[in-house]
N, C-alpha and C. Protein backbone atom coordinates (compact mmCIF):
# COMPACT_ATOMS: atom_id res chain seq x y z
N UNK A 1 25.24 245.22 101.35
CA UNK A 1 24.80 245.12 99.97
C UNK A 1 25.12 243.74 99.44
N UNK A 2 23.84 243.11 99.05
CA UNK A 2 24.29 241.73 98.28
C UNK A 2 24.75 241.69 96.72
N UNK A 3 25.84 240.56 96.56
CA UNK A 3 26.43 240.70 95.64
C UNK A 3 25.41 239.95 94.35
N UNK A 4 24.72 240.75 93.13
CA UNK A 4 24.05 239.58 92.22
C UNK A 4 24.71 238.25 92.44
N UNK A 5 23.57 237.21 92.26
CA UNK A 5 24.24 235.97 91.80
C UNK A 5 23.78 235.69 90.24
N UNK A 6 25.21 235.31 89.90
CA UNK A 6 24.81 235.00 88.38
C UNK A 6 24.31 233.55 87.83
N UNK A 7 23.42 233.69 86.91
CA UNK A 7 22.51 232.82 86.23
C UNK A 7 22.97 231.50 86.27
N UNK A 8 21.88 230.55 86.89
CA UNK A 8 22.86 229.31 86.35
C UNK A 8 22.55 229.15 84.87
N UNK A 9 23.74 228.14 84.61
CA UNK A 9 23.78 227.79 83.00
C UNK A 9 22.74 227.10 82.92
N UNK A 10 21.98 227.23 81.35
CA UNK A 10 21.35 226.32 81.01
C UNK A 10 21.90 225.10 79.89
N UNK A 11 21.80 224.08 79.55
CA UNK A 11 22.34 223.43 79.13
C UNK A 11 21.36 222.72 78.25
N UNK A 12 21.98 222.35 76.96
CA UNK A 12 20.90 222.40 75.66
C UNK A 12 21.98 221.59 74.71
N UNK A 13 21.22 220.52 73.31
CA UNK A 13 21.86 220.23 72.45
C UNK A 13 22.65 221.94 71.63
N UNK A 14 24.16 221.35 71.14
CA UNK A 14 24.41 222.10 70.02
C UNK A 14 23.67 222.48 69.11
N UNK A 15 23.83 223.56 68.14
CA UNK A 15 23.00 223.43 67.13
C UNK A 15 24.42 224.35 66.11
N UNK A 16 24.11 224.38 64.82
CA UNK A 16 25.29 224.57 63.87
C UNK A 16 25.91 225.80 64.29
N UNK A 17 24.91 227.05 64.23
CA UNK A 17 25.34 228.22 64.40
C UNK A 17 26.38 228.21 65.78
N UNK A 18 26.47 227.47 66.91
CA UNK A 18 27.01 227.45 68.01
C UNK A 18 28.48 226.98 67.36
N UNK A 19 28.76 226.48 66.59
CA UNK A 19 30.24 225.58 66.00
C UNK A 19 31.37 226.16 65.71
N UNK A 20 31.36 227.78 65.54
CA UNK A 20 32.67 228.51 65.71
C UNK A 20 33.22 228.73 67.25
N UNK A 21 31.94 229.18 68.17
CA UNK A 21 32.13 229.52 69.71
C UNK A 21 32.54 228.07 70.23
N UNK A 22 32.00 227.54 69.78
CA UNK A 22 32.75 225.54 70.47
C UNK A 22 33.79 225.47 70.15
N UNK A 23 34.42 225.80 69.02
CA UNK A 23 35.86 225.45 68.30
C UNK A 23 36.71 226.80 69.18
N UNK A 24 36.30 227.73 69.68
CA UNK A 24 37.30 228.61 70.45
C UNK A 24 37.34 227.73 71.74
N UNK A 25 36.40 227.33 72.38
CA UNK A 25 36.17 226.94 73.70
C UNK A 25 37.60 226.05 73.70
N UNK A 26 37.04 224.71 72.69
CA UNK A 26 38.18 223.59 72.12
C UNK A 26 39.60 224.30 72.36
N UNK A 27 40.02 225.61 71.59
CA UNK A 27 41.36 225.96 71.34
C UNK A 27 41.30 227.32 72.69
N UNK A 28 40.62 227.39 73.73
CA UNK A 28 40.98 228.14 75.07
C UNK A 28 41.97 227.61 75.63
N UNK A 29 42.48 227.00 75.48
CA UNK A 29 43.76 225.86 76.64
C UNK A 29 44.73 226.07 75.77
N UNK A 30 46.24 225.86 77.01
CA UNK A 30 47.52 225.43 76.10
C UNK A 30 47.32 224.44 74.88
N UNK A 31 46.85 223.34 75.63
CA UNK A 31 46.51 222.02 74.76
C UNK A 31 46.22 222.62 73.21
N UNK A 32 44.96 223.03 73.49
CA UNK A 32 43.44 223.66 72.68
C UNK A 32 44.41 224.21 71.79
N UNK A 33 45.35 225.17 71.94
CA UNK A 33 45.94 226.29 70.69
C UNK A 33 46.51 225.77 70.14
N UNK A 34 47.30 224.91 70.46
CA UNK A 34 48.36 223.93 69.83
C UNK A 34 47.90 223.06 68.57
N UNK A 35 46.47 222.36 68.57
CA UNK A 35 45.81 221.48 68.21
C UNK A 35 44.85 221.70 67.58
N UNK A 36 43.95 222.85 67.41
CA UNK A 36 42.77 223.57 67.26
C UNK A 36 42.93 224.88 65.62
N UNK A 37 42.09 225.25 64.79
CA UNK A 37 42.09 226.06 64.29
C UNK A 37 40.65 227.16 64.59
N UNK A 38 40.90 227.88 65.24
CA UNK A 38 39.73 228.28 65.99
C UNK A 38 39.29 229.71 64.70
N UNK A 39 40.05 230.08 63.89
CA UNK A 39 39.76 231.24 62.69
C UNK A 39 39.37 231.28 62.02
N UNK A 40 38.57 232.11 61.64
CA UNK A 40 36.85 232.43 61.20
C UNK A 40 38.14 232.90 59.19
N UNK A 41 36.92 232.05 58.44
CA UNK A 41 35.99 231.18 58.57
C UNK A 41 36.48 229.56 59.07
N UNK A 42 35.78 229.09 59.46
CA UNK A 42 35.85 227.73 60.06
C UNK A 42 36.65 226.78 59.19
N UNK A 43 37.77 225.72 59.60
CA UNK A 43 38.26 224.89 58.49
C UNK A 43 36.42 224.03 58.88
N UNK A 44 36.47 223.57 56.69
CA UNK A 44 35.88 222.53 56.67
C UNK A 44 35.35 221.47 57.40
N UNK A 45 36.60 220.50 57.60
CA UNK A 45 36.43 219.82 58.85
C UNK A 45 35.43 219.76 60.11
N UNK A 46 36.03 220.85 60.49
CA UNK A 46 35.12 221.16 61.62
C UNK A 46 33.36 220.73 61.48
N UNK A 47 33.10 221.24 60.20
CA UNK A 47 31.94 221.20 60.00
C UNK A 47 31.30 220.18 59.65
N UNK A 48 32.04 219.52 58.76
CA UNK A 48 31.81 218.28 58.56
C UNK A 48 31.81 216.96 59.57
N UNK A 49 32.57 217.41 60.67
CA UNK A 49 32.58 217.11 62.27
C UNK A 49 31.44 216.85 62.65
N UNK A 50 30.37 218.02 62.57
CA UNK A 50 29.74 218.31 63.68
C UNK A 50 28.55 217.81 62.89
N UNK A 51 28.63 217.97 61.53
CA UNK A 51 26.94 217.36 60.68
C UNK A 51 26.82 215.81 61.31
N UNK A 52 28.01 214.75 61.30
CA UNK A 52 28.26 213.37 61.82
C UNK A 52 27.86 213.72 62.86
N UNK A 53 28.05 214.17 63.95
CA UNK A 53 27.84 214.21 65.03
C UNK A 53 26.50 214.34 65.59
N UNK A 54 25.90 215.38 64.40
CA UNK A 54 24.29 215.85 64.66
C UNK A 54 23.55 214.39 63.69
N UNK A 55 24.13 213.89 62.89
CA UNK A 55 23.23 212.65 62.85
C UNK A 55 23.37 211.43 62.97
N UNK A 56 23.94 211.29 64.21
CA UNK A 56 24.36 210.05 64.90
C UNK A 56 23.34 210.14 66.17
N UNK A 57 22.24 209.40 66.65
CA UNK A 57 21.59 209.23 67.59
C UNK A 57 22.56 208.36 68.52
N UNK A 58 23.90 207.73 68.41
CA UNK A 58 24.73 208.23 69.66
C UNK A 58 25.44 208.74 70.15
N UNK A 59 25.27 210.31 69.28
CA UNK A 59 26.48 211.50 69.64
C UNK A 59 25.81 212.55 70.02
N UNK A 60 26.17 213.41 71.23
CA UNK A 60 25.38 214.38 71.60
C UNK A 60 26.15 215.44 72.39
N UNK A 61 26.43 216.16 71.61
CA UNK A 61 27.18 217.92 71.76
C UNK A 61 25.95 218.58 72.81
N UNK A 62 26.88 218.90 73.76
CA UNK A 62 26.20 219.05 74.69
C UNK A 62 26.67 220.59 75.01
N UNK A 63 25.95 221.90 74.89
CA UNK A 63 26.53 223.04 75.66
C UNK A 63 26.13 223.66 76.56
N UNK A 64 26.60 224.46 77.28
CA UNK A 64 26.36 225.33 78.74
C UNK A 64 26.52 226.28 78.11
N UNK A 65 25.01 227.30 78.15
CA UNK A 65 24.93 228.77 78.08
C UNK A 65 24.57 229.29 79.11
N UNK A 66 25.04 230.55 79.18
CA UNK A 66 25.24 231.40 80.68
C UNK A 66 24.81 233.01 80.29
N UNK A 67 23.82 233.31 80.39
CA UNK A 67 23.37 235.08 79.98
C UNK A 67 23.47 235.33 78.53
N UNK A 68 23.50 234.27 77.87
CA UNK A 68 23.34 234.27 75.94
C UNK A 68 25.02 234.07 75.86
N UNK A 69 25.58 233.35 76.78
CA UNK A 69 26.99 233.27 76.51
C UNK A 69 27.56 231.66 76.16
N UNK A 70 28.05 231.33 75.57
CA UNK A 70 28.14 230.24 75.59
C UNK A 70 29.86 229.56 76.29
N UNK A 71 29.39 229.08 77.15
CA UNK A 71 30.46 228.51 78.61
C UNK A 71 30.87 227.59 78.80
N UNK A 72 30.17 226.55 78.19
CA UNK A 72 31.19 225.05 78.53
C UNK A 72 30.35 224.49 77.11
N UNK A 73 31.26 222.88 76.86
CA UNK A 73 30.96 222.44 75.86
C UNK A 73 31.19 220.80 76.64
N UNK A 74 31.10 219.81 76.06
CA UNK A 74 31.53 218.69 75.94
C UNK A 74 30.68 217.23 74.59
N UNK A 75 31.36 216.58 74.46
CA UNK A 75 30.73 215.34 73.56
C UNK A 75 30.07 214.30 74.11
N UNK A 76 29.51 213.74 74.15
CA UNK A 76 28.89 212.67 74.65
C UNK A 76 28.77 211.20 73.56
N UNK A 77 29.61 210.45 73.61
CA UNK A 77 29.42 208.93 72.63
C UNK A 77 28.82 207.89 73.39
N UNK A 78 27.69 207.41 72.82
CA UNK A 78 27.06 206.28 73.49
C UNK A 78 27.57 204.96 72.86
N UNK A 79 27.95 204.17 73.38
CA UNK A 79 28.91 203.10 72.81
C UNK A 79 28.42 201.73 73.64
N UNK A 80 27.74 201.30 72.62
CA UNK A 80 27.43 199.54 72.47
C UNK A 80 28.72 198.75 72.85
N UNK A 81 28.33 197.74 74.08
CA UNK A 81 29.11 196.90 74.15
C UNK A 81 28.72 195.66 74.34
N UNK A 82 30.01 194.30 74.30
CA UNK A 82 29.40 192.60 74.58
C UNK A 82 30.02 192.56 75.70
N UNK A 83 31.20 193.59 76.12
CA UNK A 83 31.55 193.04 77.52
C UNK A 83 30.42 193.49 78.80
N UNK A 84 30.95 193.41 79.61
CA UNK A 84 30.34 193.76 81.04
C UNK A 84 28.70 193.27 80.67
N UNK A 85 28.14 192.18 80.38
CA UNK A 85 26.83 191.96 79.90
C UNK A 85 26.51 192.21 78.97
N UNK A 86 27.14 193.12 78.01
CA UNK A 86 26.36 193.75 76.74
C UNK A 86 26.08 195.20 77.41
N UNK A 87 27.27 195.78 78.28
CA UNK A 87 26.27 197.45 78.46
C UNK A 87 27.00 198.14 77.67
N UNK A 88 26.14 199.27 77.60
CA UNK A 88 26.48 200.42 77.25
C UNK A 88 27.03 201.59 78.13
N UNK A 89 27.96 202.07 77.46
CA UNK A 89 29.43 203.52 78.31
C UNK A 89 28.30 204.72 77.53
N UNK A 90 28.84 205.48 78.46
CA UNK A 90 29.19 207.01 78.18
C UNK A 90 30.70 207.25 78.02
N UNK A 91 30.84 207.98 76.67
CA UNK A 91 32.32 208.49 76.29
C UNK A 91 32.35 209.87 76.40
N UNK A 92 33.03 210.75 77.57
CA UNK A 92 32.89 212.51 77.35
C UNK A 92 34.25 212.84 76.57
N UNK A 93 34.31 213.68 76.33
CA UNK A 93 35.17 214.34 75.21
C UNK A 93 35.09 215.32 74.61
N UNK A 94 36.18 216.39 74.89
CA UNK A 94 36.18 217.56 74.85
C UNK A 94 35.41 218.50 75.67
N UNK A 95 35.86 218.04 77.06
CA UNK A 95 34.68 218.75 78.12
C UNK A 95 35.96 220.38 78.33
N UNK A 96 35.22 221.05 78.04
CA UNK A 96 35.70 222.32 78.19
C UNK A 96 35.08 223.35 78.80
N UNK A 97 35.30 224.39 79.65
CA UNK A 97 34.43 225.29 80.07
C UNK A 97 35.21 226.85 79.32
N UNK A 98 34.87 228.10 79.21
CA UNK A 98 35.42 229.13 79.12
C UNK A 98 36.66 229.65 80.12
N UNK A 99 37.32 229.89 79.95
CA UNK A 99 38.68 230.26 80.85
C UNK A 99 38.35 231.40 81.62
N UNK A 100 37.44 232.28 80.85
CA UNK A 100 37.05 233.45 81.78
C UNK A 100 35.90 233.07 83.20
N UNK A 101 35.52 231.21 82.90
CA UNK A 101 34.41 231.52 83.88
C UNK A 101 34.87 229.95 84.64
N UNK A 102 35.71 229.39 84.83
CA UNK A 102 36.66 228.24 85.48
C UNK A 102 36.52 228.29 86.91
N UNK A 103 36.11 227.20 87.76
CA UNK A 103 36.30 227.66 89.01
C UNK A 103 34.60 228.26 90.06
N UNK A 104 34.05 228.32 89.16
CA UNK A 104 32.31 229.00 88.86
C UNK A 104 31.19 227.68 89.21
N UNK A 105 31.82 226.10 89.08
CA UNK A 105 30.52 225.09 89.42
C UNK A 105 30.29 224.88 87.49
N UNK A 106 30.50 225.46 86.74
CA UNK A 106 29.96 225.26 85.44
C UNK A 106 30.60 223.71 85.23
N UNK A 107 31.94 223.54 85.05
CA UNK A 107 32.20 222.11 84.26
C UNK A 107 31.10 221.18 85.53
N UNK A 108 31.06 221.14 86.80
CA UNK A 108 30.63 220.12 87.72
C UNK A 108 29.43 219.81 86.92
N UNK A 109 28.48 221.16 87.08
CA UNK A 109 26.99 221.07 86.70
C UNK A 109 27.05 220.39 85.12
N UNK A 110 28.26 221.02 84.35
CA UNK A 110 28.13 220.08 82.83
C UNK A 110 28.46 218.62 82.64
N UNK A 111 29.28 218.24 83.48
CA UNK A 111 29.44 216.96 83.84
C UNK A 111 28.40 216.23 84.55
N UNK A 112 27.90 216.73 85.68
CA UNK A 112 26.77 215.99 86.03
C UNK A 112 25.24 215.81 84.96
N UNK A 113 25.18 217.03 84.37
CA UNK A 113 24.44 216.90 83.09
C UNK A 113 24.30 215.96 82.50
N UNK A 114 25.83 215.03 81.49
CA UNK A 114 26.44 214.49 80.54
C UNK A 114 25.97 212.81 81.76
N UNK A 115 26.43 212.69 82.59
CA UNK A 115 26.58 211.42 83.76
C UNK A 115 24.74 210.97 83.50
N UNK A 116 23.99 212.19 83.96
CA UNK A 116 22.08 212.04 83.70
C UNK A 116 21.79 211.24 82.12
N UNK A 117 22.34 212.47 81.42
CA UNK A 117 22.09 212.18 80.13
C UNK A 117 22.66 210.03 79.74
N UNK A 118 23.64 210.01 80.02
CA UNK A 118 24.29 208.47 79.77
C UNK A 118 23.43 207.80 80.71
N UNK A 119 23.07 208.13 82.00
CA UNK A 119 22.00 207.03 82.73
C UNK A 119 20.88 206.93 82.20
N UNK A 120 20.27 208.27 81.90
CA UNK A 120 18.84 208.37 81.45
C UNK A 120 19.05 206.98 79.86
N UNK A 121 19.92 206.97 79.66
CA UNK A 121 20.10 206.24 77.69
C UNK A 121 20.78 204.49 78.39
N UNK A 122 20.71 204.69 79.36
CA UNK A 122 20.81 202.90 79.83
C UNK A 122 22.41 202.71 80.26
N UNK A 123 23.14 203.78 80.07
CA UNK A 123 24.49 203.35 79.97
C UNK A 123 25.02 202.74 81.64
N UNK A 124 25.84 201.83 81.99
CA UNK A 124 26.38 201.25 83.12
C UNK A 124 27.36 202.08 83.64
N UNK A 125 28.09 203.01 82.82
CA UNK A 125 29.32 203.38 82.89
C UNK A 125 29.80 204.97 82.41
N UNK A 126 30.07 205.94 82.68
CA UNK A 126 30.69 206.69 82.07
C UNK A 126 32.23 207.15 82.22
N UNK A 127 32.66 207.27 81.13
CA UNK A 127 34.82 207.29 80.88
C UNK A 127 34.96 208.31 80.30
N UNK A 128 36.13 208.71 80.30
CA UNK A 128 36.66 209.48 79.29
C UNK A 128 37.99 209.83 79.72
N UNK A 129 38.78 210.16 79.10
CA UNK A 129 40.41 210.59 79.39
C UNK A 129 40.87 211.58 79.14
N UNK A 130 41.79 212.24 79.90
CA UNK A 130 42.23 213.30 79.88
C UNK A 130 43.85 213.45 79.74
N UNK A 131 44.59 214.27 78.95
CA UNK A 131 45.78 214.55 78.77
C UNK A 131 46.32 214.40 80.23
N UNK A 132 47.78 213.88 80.05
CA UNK A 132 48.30 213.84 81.71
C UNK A 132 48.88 215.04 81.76
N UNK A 133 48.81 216.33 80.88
CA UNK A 133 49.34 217.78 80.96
C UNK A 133 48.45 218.22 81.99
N UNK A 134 46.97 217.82 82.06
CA UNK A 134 46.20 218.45 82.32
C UNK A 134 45.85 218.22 83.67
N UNK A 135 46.68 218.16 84.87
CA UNK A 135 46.66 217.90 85.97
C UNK A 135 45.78 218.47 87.10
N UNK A 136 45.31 219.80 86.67
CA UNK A 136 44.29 219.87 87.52
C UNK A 136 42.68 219.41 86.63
N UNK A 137 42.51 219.01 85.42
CA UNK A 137 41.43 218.31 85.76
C UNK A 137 41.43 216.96 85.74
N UNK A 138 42.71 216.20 85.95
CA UNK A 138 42.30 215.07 86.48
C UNK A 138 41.58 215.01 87.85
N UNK A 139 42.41 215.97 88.66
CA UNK A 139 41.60 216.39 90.19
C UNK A 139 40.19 216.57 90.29
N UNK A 140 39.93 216.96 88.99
CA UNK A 140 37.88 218.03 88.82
C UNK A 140 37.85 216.71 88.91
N UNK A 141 38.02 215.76 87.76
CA UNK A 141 37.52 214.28 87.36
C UNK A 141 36.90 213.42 88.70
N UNK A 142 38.50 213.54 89.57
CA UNK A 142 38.15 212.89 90.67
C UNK A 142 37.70 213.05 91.65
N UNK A 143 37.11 214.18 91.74
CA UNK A 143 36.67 215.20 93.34
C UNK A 143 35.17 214.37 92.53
N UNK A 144 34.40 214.52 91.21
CA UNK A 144 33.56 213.73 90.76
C UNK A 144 33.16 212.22 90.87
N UNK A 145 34.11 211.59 91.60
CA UNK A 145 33.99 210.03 91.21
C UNK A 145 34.67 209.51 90.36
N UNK A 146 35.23 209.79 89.47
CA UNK A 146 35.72 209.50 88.37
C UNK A 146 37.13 208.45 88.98
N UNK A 147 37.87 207.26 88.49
CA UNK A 147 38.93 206.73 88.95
C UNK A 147 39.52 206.49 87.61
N UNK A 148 40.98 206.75 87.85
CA UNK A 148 42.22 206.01 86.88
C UNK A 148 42.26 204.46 87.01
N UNK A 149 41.27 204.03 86.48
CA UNK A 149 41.39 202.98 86.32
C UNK A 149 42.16 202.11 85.24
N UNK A 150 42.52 202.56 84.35
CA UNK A 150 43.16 202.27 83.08
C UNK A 150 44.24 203.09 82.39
N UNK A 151 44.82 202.76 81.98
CA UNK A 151 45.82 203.31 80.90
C UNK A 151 45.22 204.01 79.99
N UNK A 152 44.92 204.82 79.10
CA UNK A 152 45.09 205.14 77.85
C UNK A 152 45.92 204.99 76.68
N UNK A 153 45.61 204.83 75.90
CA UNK A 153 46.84 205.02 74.48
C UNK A 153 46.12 205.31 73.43
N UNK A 154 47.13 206.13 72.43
CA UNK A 154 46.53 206.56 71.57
C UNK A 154 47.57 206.07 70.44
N UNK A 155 47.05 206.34 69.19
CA UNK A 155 47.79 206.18 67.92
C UNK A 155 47.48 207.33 67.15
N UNK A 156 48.18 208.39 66.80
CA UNK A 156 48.06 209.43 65.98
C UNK A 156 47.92 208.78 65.06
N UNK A 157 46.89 208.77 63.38
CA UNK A 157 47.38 208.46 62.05
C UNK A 157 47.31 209.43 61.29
């Protein structure tokens, strides 16, 4: 007896109504709970987040739905530059998948998604950083191509 195989994800811009299920995705992780207000109704913020985001032609909320489920998330910033010639990066951020479905090919396929999407828009480069808590996806990062090439730092204000 063969076992179903389940649906691949399809992958589609955000749209508003999706912005509470993104903000759980966000607060699924140790990280995520710590940092996140994922309780209905939505802080403000959030929302006001995501209107910037929806009208910025270089920001693009990117999600993975799976059987009307919604499964992975990530950001996409297209970012003008004078170095390296004048190119343009891909910035990912907040690449998250569901905890119940980890391990499944979903973040690969959403990442490779996000990598199309930044080539298809001219970009030379795609980055992004990850918490050093988060040790096994620096591994996803790099089984991808991805290299530590740099430091990070941040400044809370």
């Amino acid at each position: 007896m063969s076992v179903p195989l389940e649906p691949e994800p399809r992958f589609r811009p955000a749209i508003g109504e999706d912005l509470p299920r993104i903000v759980a995705l966000i607060a699924d992780d140790g990280l995520g709970r710590r940092r996140e207000i994922p309780s209905l109704p939505l802080d403000p913020r959030y929302e006001r987040a995501f209107d910037a985001i929806e009208a910025d032609a270089n920001q693009i909320a990117l999600v993975a739905e799976r059987g009307g489920a919604l499964v992975g998330y990530l950001q996409i910033t297209l970012i003008p530059g004078l170095s390296r010639g004048g190119a343009w990066r891909g910035q990912l951020e907040s690449v998250r998948v569901a905890s119940s479905c980890r391990g499944r090919g979903i973040g690969t396929r959403l990442t490779e998604r996000a990598i199309e999407i930044c080539r298809d828009r001219g970009c030379a480069l795609v980055q992004l950083t990850t918490d050093v808590e988060r040790i096994d996806a620096r591994r996803f990062y790099e089984s991808l191509g991805f290299t530590a090439s740099h430091h990070g730092m941040k400044l809370s204000l």
